[in-house]
Protein backbone atom coordinates (compact mmCIF):
# COMPACT_ATOMS: atom_id res chain seq x y z
CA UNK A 1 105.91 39.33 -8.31
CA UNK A 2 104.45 43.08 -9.16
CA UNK A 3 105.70 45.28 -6.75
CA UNK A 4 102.48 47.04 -6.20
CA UNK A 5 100.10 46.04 -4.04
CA UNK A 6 96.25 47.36 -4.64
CA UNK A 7 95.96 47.10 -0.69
CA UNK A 8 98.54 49.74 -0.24
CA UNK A 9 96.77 52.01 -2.95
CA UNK A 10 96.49 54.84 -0.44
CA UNK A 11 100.51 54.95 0.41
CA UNK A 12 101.30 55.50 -3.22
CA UNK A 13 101.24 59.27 -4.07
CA UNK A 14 99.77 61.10 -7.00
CA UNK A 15 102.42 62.46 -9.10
CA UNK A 16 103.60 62.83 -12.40
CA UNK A 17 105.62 59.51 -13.16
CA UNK A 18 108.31 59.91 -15.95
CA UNK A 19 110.38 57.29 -18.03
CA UNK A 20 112.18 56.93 -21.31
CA UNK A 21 112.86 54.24 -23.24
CA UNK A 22 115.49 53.43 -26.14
CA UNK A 23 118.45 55.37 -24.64
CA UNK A 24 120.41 52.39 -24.87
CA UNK A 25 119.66 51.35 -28.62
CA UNK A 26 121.29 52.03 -31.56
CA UNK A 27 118.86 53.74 -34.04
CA UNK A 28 115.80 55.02 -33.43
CA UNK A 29 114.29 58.02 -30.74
CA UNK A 30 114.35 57.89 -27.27
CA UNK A 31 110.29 57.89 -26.73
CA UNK A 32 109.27 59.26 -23.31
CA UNK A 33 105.99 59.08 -21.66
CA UNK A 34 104.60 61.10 -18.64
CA UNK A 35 101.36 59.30 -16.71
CA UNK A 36 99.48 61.01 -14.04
CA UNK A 37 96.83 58.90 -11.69
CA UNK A 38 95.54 59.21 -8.40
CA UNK A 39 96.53 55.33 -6.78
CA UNK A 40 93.27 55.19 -5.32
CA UNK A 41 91.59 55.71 -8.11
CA UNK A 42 92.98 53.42 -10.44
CA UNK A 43 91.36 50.00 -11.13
CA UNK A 44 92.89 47.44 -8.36
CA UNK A 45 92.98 45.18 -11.31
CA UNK A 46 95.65 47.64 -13.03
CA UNK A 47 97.31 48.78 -9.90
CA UNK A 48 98.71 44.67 -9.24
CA UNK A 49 99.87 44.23 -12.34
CA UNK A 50 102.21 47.28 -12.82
CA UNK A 51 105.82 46.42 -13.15
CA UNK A 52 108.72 48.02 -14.62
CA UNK A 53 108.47 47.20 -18.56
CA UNK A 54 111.52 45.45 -19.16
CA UNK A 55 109.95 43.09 -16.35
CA UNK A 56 107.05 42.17 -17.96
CA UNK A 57 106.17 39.59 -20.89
CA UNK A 58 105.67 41.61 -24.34
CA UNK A 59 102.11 40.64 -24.20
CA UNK A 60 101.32 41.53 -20.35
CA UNK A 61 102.66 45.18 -21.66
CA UNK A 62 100.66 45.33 -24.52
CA UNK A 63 97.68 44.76 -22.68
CA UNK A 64 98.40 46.93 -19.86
CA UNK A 65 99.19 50.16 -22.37
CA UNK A 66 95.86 50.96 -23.51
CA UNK A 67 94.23 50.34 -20.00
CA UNK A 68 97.04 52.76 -18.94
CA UNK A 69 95.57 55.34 -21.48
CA UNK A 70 92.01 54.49 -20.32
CA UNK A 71 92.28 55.24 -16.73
CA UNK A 72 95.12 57.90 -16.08
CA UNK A 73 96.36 61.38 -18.02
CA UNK A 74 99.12 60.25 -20.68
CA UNK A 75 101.18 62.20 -22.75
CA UNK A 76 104.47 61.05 -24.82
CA UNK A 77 107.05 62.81 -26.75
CA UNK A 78 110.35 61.86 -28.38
CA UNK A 79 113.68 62.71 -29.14
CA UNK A 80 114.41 62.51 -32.72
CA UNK A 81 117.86 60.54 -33.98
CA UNK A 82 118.68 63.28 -35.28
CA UNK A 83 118.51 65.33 -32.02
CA UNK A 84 120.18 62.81 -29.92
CA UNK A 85 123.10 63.49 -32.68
CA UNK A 86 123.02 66.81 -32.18
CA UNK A 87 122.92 67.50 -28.29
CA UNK A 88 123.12 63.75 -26.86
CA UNK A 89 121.21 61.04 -25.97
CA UNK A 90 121.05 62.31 -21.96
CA UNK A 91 120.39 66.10 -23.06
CA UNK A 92 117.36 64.59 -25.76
CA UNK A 93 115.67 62.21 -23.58
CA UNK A 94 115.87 65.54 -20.94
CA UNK A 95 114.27 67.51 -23.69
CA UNK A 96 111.59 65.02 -24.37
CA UNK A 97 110.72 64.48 -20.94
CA UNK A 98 109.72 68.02 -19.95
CA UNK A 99 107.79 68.23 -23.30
CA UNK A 100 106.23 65.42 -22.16
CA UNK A 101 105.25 66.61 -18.41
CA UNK A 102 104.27 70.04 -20.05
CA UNK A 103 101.68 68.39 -22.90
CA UNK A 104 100.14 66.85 -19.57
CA UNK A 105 98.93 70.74 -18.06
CA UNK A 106 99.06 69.44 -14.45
CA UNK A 107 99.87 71.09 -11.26
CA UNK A 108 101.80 68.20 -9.90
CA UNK A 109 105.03 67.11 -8.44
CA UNK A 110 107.17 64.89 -11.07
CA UNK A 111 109.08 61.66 -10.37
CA UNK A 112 111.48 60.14 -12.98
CA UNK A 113 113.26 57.24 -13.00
CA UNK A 114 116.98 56.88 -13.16
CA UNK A 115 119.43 59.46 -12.05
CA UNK A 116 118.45 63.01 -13.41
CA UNK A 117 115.88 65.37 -12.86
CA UNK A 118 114.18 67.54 -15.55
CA UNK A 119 115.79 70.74 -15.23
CA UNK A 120 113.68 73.95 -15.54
CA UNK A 121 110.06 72.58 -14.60
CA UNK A 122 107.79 74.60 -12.75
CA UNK A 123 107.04 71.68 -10.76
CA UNK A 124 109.03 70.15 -7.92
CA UNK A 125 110.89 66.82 -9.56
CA UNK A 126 112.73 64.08 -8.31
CA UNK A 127 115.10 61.60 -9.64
CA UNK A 128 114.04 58.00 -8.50
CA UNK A 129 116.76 55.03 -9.11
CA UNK A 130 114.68 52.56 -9.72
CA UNK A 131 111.56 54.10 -9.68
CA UNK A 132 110.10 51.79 -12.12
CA UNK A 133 109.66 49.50 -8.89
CA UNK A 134 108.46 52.08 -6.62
CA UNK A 135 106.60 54.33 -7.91
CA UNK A 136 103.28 52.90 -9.74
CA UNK A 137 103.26 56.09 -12.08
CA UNK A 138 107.04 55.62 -13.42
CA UNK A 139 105.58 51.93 -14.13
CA UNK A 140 102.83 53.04 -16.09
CA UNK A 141 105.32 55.73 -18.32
CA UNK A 142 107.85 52.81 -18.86
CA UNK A 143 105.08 50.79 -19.90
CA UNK A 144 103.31 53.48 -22.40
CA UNK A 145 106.61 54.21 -23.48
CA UNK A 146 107.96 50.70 -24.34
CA UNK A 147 104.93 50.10 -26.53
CA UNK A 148 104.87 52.77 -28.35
CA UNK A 149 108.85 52.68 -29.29
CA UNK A 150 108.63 49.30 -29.98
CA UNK A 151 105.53 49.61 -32.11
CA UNK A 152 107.59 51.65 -34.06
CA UNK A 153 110.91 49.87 -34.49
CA UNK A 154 108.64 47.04 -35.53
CA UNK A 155 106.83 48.96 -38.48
CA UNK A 156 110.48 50.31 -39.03
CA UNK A 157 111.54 46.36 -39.28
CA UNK A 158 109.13 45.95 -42.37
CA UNK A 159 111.19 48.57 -44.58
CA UNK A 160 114.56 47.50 -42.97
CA UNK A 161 114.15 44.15 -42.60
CA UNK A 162 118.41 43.21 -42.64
CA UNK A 163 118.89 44.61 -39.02
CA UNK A 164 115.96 42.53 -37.35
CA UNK A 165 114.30 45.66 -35.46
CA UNK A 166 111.29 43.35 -35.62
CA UNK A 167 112.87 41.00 -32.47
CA UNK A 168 115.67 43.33 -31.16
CA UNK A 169 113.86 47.55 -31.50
CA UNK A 170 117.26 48.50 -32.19
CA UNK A 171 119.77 47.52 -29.69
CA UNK A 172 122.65 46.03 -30.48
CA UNK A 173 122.19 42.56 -30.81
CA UNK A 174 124.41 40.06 -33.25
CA UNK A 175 121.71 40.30 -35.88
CA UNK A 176 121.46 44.03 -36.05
CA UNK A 177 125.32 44.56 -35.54
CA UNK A 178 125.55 41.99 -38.84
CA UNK A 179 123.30 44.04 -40.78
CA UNK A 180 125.11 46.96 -39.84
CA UNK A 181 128.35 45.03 -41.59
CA UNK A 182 127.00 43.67 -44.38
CA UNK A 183 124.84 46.73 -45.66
CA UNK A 184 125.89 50.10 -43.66
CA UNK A 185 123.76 52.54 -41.66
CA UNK A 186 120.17 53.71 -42.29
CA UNK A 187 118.62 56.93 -42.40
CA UNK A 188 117.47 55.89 -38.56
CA UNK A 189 120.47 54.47 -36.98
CA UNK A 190 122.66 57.54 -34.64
CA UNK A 191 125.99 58.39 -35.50
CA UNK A 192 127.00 59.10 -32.49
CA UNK A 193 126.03 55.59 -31.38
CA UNK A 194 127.80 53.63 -34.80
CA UNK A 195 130.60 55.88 -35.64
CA UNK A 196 132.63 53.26 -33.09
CA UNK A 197 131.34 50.12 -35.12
CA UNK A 198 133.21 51.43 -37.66
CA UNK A 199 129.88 51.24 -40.26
């Protein structure tokens, strides 16, 4: 069941809700989004059916992401492969989230799911484990976010169709570590996350 309840609109605050997705995967950025909307405000009929991403069915998500755009203040920014090379995949998806918060030009406090707050924002920003759940903006972000990255590991899929980014955006599955055998790395895949495969 969504965790949000349009009844309860009121109790949810309005912050700045921050997520990243792709950290995990293999190839690929780590896409961030930053969503800002007043609870209240927001369409009840949006509101219920938040949920964190990995929660919901592909095409629940892909319905909910432009109505997301619609009614709140988006902004999205990624870190490059070859950034998460450079400085790591925590220090990148960092980097991409206060880009993110900044493209949004709001005076409001930041929540972000997981463990680590964005270091040097004007703003005041918390780290919420499992915010995804309890916070309706961190929802929306992981939402916006998923879309997007997996939009483009899918159009990525149609010139690299031997590691099956089409059904797996990149993570390690058996079908993308096979590919990864039989042909190598691409241009997209980290080092720093296949140097151990031994590709």
């Amino acid at each position: 069941m969504p965790p949000f309840d349009p009844a309860r609109a009121a109790d949810y605050p309005a912050v700045i809700g921050c997520d990243e997705v792709g950290r995990g995967a293999l190839c690929g950025p780590v896409v961030v989004a930053a969503v800002w909307f007043d609870p209240t405000a927001l369409p009840s009929e949006i509101l219920g059916r938040l949920d964190d991403s990995k929660r919901l069915k592909p095409v629940h998500r892909e319905a909910l992401a432009p109505l997301i755009r619609a009614h709140a203040r988006v902004a999205v920014a990624a870190g490059s492969r070859a950034l998460v090379d450079r400085i790591n995949v925590r220090a990148a998806t960092l980097d991409a989230m206060a880009r993110a918060v900044a493209r949004l030009g709001l005076d409001a406090p930041v929540m972000v799911d997981g463990r680590d707050a964005i270091p040097g924002l004007d703003a005041e920003c918390r780290a919420v484990i499992g915010g995804d759940r309890l916070v309706p903006q961190i929802a929306a972000a992981s939402i916006v976010a998923k879309c997007l990255r997996d939009g483009l590991m899918r159009a990525l899929a149609r010139r690299h169709p031997d590691y099956a980014w089409d059904r797996n955006v990149g993570y390690g599955t058996a079908a993308h570590l096979d590919g990864l055998a039989r042909i190598g790395r691409s241009p997209h895949h980290r080092l720093s996350f296949t140097r151990s495969l031994g590709v």
